[in-house]
N, C-alpha and C. Protein backbone atom coordinates (compact mmCIF):
# COMPACT_ATOMS: atom_id res chain seq x y z
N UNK A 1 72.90 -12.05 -52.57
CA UNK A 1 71.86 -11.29 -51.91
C UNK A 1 70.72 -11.04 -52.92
N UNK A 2 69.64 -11.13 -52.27
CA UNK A 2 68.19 -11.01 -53.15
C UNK A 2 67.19 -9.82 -52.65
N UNK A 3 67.67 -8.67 -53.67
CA UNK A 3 67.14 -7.45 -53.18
C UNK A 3 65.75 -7.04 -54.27
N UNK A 4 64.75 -6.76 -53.57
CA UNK A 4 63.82 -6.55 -53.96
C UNK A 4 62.58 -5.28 -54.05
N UNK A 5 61.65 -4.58 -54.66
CA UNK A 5 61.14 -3.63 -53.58
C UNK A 5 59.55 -4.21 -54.07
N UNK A 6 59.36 -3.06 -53.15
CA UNK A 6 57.15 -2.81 -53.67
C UNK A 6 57.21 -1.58 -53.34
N UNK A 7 56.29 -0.98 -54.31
CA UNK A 7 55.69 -0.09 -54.81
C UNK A 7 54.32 0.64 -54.88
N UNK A 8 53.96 1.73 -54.47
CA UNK A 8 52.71 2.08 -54.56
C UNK A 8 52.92 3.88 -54.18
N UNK A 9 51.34 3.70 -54.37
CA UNK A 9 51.19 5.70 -54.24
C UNK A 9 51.14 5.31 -52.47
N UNK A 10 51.00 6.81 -52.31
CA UNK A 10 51.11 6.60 -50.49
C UNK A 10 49.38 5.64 -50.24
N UNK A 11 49.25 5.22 -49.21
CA UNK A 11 48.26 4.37 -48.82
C UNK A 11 48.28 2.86 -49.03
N UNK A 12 48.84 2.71 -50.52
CA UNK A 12 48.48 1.42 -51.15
C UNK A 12 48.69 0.24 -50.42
N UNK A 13 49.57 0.41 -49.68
CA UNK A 13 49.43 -0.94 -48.50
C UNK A 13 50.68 -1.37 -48.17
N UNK A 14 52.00 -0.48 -48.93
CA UNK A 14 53.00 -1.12 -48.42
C UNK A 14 53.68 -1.74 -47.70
N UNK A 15 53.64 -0.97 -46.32
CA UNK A 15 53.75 -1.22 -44.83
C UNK A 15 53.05 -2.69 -44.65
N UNK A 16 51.93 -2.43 -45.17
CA UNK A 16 50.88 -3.76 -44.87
C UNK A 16 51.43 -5.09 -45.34
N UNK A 17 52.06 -4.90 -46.87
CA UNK A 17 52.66 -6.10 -47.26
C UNK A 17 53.72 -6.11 -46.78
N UNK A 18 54.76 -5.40 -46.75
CA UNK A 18 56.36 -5.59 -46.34
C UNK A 18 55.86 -6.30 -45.02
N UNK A 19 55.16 -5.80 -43.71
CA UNK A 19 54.75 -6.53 -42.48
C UNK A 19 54.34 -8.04 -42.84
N UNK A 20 53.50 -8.50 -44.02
CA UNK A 20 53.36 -10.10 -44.19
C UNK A 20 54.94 -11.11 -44.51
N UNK A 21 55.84 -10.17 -44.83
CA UNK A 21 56.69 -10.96 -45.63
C UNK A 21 58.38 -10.33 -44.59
N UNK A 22 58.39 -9.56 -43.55
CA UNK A 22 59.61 -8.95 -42.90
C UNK A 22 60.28 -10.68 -41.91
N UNK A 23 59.39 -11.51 -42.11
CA UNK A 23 60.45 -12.69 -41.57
C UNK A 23 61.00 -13.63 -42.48
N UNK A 24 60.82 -12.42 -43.78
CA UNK A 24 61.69 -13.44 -44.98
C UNK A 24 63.12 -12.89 -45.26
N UNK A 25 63.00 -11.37 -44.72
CA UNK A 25 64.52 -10.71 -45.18
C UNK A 25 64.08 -9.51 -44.36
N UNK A 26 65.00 -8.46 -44.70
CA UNK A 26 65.36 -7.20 -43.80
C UNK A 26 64.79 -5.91 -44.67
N UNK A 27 63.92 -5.07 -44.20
CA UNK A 27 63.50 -4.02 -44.85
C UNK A 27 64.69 -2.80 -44.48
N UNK A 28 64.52 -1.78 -46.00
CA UNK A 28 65.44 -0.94 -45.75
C UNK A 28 64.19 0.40 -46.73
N UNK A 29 64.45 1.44 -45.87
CA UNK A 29 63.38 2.12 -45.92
C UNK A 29 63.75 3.79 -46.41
N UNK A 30 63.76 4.10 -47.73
CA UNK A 30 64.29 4.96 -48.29
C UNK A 30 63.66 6.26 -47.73
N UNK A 31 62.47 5.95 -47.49
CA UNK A 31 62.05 7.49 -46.88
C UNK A 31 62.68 8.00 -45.56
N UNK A 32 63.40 6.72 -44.93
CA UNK A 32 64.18 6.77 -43.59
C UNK A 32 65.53 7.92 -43.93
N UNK A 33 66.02 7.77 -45.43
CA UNK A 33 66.90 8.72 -45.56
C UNK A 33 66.73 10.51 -45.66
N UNK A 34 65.38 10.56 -46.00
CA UNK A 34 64.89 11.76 -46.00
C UNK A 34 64.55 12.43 -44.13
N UNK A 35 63.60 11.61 -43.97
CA UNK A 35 63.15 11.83 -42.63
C UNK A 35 64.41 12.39 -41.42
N UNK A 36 65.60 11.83 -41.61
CA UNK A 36 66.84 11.44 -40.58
C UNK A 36 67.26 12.66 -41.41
N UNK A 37 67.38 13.32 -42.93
CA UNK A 37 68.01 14.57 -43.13
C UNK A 37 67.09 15.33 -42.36
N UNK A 38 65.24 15.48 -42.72
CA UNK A 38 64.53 16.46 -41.80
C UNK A 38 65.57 16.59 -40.42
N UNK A 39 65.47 15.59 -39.62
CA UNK A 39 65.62 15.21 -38.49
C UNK A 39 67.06 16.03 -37.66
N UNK A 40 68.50 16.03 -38.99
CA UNK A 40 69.18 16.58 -39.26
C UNK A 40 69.08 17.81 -38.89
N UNK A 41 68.68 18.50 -39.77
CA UNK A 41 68.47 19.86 -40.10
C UNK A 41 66.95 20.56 -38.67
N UNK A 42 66.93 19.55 -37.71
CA UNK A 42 65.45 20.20 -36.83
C UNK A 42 64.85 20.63 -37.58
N UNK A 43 63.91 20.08 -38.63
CA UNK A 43 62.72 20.62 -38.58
C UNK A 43 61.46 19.49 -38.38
N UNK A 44 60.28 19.89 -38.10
CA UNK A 44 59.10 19.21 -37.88
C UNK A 44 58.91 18.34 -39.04
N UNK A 45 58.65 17.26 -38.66
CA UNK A 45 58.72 15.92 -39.52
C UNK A 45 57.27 16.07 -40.33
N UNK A 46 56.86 17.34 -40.50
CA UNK A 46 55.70 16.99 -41.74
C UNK A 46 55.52 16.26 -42.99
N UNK A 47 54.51 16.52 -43.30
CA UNK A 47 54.87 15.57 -44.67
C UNK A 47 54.97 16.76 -45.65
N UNK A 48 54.64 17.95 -45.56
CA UNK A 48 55.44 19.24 -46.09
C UNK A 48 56.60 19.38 -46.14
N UNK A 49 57.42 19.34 -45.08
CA UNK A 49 59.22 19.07 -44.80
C UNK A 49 59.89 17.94 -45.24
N UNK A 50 59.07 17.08 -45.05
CA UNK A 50 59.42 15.84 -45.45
C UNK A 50 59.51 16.17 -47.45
N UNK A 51 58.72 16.07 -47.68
CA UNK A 51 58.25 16.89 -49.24
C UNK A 51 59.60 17.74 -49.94
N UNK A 52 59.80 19.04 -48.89
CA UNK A 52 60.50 19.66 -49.89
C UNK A 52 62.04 19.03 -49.15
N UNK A 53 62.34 18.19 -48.17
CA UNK A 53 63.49 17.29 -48.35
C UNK A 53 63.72 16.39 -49.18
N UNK A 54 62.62 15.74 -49.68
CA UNK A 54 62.91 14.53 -51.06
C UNK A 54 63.52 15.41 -51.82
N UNK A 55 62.61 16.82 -52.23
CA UNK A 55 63.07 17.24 -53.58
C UNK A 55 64.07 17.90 -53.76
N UNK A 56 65.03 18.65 -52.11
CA UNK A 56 66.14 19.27 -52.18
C UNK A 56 67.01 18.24 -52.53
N UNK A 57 66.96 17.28 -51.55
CA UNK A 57 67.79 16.24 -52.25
C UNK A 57 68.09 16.13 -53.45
N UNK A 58 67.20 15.35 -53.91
CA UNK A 58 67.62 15.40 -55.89
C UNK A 58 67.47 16.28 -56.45
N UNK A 59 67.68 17.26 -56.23
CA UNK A 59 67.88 18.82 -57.47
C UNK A 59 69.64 18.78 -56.73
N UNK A 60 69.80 18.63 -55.26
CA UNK A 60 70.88 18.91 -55.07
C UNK A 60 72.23 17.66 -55.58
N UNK A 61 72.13 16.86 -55.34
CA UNK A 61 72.11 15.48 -55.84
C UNK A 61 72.60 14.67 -56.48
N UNK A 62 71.61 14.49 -57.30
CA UNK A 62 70.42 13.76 -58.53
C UNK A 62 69.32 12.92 -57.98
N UNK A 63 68.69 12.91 -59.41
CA UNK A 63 67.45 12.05 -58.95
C UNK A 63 67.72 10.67 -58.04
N UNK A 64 68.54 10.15 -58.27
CA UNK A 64 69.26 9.09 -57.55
C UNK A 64 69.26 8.38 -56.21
N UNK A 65 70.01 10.06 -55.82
CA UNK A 65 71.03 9.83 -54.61
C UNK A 65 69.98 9.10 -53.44
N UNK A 66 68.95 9.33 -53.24
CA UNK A 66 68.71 8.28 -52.00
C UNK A 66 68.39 6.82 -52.48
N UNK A 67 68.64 6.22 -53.73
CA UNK A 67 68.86 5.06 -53.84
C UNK A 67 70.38 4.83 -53.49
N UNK A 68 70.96 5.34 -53.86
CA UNK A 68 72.62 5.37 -53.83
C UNK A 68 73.05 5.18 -52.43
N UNK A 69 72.51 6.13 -51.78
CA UNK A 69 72.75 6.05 -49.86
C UNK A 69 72.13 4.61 -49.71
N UNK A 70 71.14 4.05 -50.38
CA UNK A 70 70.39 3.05 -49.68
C UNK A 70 71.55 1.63 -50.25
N UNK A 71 72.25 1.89 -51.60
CA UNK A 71 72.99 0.63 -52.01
C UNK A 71 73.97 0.94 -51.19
N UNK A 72 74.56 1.93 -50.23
CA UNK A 72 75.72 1.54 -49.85
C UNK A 72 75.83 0.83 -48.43
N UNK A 73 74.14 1.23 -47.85
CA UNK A 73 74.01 1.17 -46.75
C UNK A 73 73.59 -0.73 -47.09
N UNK A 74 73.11 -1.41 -47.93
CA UNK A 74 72.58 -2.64 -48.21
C UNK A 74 73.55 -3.39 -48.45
N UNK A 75 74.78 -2.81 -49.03
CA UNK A 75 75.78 -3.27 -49.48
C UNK A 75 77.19 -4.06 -47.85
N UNK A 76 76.74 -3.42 -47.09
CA UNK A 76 77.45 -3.49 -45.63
C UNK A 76 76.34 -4.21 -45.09
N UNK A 77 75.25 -4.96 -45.53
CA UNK A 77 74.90 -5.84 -44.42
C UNK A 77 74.80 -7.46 -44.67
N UNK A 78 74.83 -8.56 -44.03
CA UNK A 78 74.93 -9.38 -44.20
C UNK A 78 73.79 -10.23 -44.15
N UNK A 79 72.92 -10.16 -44.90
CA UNK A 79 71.74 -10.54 -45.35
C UNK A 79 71.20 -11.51 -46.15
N UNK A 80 70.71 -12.31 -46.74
CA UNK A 80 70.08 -13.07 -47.99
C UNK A 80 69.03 -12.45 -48.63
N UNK A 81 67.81 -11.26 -48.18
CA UNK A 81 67.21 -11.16 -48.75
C UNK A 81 66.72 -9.59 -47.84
N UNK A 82 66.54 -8.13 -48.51
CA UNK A 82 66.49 -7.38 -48.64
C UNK A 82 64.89 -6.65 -49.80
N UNK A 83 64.16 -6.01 -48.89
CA UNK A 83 63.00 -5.39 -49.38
C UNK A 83 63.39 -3.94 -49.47
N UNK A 84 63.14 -3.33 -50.60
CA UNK A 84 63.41 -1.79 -50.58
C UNK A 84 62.08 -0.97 -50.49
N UNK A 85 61.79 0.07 -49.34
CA UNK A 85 60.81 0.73 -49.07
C UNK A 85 60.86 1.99 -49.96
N UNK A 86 60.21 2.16 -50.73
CA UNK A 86 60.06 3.67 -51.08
C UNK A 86 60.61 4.17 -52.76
N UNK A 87 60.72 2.73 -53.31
CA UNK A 87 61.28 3.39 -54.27
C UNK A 87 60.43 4.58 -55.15
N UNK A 88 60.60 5.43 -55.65
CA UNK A 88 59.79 6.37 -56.38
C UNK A 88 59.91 6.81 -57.97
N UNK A 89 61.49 6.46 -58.37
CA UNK A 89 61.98 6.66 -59.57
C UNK A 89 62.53 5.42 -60.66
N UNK A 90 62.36 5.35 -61.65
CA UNK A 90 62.94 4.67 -62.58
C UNK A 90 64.62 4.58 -62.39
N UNK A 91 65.09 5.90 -62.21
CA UNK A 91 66.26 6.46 -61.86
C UNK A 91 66.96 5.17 -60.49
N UNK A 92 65.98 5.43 -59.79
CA UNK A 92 66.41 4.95 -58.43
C UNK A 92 66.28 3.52 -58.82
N UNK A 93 65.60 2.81 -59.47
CA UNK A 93 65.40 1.11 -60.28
C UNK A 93 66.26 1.16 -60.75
N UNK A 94 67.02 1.88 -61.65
CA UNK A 94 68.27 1.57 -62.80
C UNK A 94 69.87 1.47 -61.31
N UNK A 95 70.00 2.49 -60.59
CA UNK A 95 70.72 2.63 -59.42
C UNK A 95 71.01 0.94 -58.60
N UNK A 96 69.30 0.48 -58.13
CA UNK A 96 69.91 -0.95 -57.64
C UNK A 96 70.36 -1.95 -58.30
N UNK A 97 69.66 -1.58 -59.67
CA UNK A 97 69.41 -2.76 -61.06
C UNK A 97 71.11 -2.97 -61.37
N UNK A 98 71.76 -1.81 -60.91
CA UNK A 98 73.30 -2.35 -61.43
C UNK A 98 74.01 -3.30 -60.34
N UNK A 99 73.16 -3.96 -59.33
CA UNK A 99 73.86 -4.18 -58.38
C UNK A 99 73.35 -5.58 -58.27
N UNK A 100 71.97 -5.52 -58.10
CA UNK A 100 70.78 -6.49 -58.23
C UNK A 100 70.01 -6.74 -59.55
N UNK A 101 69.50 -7.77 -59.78
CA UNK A 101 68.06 -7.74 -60.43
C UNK A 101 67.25 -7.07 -59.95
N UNK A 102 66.43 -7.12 -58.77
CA UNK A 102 65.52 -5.90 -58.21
C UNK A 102 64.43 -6.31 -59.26
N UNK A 103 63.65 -6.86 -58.76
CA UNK A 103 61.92 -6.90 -58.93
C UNK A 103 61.07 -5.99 -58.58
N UNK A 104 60.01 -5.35 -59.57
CA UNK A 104 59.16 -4.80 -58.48
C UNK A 104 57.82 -5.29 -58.74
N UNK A 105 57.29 -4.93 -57.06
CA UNK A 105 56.05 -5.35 -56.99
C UNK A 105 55.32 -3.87 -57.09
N UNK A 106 54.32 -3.72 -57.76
CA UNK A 106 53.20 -2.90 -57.63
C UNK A 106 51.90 -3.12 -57.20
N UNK A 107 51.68 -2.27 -55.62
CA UNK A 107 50.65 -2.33 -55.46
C UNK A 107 49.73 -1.24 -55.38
N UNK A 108 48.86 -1.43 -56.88
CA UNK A 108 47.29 -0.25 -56.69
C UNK A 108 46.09 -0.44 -55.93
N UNK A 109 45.42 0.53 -55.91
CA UNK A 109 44.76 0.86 -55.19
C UNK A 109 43.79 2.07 -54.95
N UNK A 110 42.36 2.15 -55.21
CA UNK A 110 42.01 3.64 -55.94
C UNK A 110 41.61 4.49 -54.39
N UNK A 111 41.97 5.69 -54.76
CA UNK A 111 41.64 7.16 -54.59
C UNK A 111 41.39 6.73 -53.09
N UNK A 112 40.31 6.61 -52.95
CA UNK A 112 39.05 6.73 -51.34
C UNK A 112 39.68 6.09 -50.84
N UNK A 113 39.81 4.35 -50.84
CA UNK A 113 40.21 3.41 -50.37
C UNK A 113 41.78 4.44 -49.32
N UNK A 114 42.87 4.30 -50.24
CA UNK A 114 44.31 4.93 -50.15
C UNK A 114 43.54 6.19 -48.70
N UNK A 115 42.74 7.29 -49.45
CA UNK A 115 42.69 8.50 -48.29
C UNK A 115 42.21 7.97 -47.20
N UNK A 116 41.63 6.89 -46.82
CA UNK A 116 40.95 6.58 -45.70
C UNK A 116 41.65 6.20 -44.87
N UNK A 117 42.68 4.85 -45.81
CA UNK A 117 43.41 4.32 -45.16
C UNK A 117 44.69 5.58 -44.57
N UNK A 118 45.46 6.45 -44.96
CA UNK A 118 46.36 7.48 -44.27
C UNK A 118 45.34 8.22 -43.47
N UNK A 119 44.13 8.66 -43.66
CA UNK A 119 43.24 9.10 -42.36
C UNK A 119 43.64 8.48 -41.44
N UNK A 120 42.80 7.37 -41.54
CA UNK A 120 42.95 6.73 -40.25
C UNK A 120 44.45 6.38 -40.16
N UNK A 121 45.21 6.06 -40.33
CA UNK A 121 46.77 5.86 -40.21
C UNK A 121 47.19 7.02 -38.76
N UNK A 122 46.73 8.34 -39.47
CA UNK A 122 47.06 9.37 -38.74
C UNK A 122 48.52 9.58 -38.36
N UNK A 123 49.28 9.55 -39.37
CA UNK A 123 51.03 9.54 -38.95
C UNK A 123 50.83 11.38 -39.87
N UNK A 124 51.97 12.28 -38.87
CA UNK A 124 52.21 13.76 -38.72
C UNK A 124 52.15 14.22 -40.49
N UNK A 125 52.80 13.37 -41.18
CA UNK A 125 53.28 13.48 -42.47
C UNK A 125 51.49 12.88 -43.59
N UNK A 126 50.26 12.33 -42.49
CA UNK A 126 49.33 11.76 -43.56
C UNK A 126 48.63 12.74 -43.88
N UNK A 127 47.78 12.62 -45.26
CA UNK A 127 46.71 13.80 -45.42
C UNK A 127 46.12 13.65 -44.69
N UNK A 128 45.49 14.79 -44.28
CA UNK A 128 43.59 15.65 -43.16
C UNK A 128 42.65 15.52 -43.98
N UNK A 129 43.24 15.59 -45.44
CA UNK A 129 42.21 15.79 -46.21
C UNK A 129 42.13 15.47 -47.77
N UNK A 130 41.20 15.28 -49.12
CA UNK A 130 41.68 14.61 -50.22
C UNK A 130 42.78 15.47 -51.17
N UNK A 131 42.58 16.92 -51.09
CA UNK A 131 43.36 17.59 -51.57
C UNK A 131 44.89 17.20 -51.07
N UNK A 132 44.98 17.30 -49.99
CA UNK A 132 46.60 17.09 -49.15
C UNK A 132 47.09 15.85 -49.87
N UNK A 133 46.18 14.67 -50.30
CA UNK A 133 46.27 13.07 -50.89
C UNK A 133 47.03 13.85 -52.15
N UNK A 134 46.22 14.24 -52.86
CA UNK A 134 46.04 14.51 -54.18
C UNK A 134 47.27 15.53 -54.63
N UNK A 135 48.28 16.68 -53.43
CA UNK A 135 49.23 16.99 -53.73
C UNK A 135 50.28 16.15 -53.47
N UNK A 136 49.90 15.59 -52.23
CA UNK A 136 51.09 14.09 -52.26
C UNK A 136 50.96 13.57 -53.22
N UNK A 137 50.09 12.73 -53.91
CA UNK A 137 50.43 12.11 -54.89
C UNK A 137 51.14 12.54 -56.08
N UNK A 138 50.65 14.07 -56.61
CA UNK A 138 51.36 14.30 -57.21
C UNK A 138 53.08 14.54 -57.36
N UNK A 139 53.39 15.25 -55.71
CA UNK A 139 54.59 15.09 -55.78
C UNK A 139 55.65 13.69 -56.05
N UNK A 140 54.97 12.66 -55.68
CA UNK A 140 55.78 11.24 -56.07
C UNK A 140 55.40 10.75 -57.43
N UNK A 141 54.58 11.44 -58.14
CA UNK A 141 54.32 11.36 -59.89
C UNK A 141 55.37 12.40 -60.02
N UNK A 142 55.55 13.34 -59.89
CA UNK A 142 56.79 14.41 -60.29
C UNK A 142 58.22 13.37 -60.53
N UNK A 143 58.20 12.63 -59.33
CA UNK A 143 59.47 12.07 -58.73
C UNK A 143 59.44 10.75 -59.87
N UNK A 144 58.62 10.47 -60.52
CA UNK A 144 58.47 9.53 -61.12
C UNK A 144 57.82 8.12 -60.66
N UNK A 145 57.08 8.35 -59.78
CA UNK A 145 56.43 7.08 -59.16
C UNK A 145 55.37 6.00 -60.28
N UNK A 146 54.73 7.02 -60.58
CA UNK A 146 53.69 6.26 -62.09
C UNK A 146 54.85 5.36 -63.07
N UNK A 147 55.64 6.06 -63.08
CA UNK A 147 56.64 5.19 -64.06
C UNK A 147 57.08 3.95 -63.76
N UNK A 148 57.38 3.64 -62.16
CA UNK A 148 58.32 2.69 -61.57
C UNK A 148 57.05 1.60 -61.49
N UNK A 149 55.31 2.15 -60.97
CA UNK A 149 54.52 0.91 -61.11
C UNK A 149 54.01 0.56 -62.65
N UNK A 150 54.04 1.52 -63.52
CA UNK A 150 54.14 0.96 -64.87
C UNK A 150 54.90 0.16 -65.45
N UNK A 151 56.00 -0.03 -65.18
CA UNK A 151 56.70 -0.42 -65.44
C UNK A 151 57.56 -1.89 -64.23
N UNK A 152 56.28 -2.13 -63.63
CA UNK A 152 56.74 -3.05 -62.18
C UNK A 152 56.75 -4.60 -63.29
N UNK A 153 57.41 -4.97 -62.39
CA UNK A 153 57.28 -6.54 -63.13
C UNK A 153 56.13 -7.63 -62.59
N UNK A 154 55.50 -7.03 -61.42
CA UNK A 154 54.30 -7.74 -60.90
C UNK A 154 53.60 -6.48 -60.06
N UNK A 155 51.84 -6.81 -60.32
CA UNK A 155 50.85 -5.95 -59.93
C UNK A 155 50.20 -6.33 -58.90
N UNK A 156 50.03 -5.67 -57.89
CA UNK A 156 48.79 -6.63 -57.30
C UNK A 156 47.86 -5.65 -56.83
N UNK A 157 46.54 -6.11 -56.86
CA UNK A 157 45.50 -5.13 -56.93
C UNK A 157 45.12 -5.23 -55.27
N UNK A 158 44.92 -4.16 -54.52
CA UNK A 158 44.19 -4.19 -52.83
C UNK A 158 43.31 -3.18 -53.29
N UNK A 159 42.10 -3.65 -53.01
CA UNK A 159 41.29 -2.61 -52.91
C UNK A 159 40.00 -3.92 -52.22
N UNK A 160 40.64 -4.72 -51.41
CA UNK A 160 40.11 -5.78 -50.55
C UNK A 160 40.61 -5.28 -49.30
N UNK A 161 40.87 -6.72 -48.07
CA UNK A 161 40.93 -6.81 -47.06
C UNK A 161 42.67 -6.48 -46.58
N UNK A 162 42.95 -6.21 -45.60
CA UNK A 162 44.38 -6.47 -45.25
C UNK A 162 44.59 -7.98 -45.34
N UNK A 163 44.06 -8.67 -45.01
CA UNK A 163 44.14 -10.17 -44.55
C UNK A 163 44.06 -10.68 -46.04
N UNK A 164 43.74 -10.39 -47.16
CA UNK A 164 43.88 -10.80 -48.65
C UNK A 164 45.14 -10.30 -49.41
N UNK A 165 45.94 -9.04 -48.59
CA UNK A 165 46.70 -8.19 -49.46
C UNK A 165 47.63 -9.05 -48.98
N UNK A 166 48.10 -9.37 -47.90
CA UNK A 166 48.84 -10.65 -47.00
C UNK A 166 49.34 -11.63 -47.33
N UNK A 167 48.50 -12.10 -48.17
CA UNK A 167 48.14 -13.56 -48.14
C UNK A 167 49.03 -13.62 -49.82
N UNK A 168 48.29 -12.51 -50.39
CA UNK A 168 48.96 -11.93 -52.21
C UNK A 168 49.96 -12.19 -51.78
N UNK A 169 50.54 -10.82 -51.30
CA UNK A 169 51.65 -10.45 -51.73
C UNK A 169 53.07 -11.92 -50.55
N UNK A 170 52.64 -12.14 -49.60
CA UNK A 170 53.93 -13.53 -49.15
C UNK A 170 53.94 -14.19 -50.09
N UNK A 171 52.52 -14.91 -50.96
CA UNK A 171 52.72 -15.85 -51.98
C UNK A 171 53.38 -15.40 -53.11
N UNK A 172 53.33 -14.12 -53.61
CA UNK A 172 54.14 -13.52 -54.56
C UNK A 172 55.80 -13.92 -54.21
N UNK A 173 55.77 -12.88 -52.80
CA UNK A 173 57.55 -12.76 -53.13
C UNK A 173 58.16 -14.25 -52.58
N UNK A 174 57.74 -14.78 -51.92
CA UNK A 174 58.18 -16.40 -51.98
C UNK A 174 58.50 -17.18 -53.40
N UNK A 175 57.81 -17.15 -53.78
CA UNK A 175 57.83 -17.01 -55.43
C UNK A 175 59.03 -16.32 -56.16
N UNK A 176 58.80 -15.16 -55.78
CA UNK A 176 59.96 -14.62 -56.33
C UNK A 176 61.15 -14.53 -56.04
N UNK A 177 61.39 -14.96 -54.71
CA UNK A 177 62.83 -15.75 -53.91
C UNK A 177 63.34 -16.84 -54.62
N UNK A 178 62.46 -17.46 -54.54
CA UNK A 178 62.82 -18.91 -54.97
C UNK A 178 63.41 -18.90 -56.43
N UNK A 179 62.91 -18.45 -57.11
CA UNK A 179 63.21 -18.34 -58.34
C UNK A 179 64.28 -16.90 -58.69
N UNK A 180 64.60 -16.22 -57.63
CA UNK A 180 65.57 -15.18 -58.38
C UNK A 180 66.62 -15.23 -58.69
C-alpha cells in the first residue's frame, strides 16, 4: 500500500488537489475524526468546536492519536494507494512513517489568496473574516502544521489558477506512485 498526504494552512487548496488526483487512490480525511467526535458529543459543527475538539483530543490523548485512529482505520482497507487529509503534526508524520514511507506534499499559498478562497467556500467551520483566518491558522501552527510543510518532501506553490494547481499536483503524485 502507497500512503501518502498534502499539506497546507486552511485554504491552500487541498480539497482542490486531492479532487485532481481521488481516481488514483482513496482519500482518508483526518479532520473526519474530529468532526464525527463534535458530531458525537451534539455540538454545532463550528470551526470553534471543531477547534477545541482537535485540541481536547491531544491533551487527552497525545499529539498523535488522530493519526493513530486514521492508521487503524487505513490499515483494514484494501487499497493500493491512500491520500491522508489533514495531517497537522510532525508527531502525526512519525505515527504513519512507521507503517509507510508517507510523502508529503506542501501546498503554500499567501494570506488574501487562502481568506478569499474559505470566504467564498462558505463551509460553517470557514472564516467571516481575516482575524477568524489568522486564529485558525494559528491554532494548526500550535498543532504543529509549519513544521510538517517545512519539512514536506515536495512544495508546490498555488497562488495561480485551480486548473494549474491540478495539473501540478496529478503530475507530482503520479510521479510519486510510480516511484514509491
Amino acid at each position: 500500500m502507497k500512503v501518502l498526504t498534502i499539506a497546507g494552512l486552511p485554504g491552500s487548496g487541498k480539497t482542490t488537489a486531492i479532487d485532481s488526483i481521488k481516481d488514483l487512490g482513496i482519500t482518508v480525511t483526518m479532520g473526519d475524526v474530529i468532526r464525527n467526535e463534535v458530531k458525537k458529543r451534539n455540538l454545532e459543527p463550528t470551526g470553534n468546536n471543531i477547534g477545541k475538539m482537535a485540541k481536547e483530543l491531544r491533551e487527552r490523548e497525545g499529539p498523535a492519536i488522530i493519526a493513530k485512529k486514521c492508521v487503524e482505520f487505513i490499515m483494514n482497507m484494501e487499497v493500493d494507494v491512500v491520500f491522508v487529509d489533514g495531517v497537522r503534526s510532525l508527531a502525526e508524520v512519525n505515527i504513519f512513517r512507521e507503517f509507510w514511507k508517507f510523502p508529503i506534499i506542501a501546498i503554500v499559498v499567501n494570506e488574501e489568496i487562502r481568506f478569499r478562497r474559505l470566504f467564498e467556500r462558505g463551509r460553517t467551520d470557514d472564516p467571516k473574516c481575516l482575524d477568524d483566518l489568522k486564529e485558525r491558522d494559528n491554532r494548526e501552527i500550535q498543532f504543529g502544521l509549519n513544521n510538517v510543510i517545512k519539512n514536506a518532501d515536495y512544495t508546490v506553490l498555488n497562488n495561480t489558477t485551480i486548473k494549474d494547481l491540478k495539473k501540478k499536483i496529478r503530475k507530482l503524485v503520479i510521479e510519486i506512485i510510480n516511484n514509491y
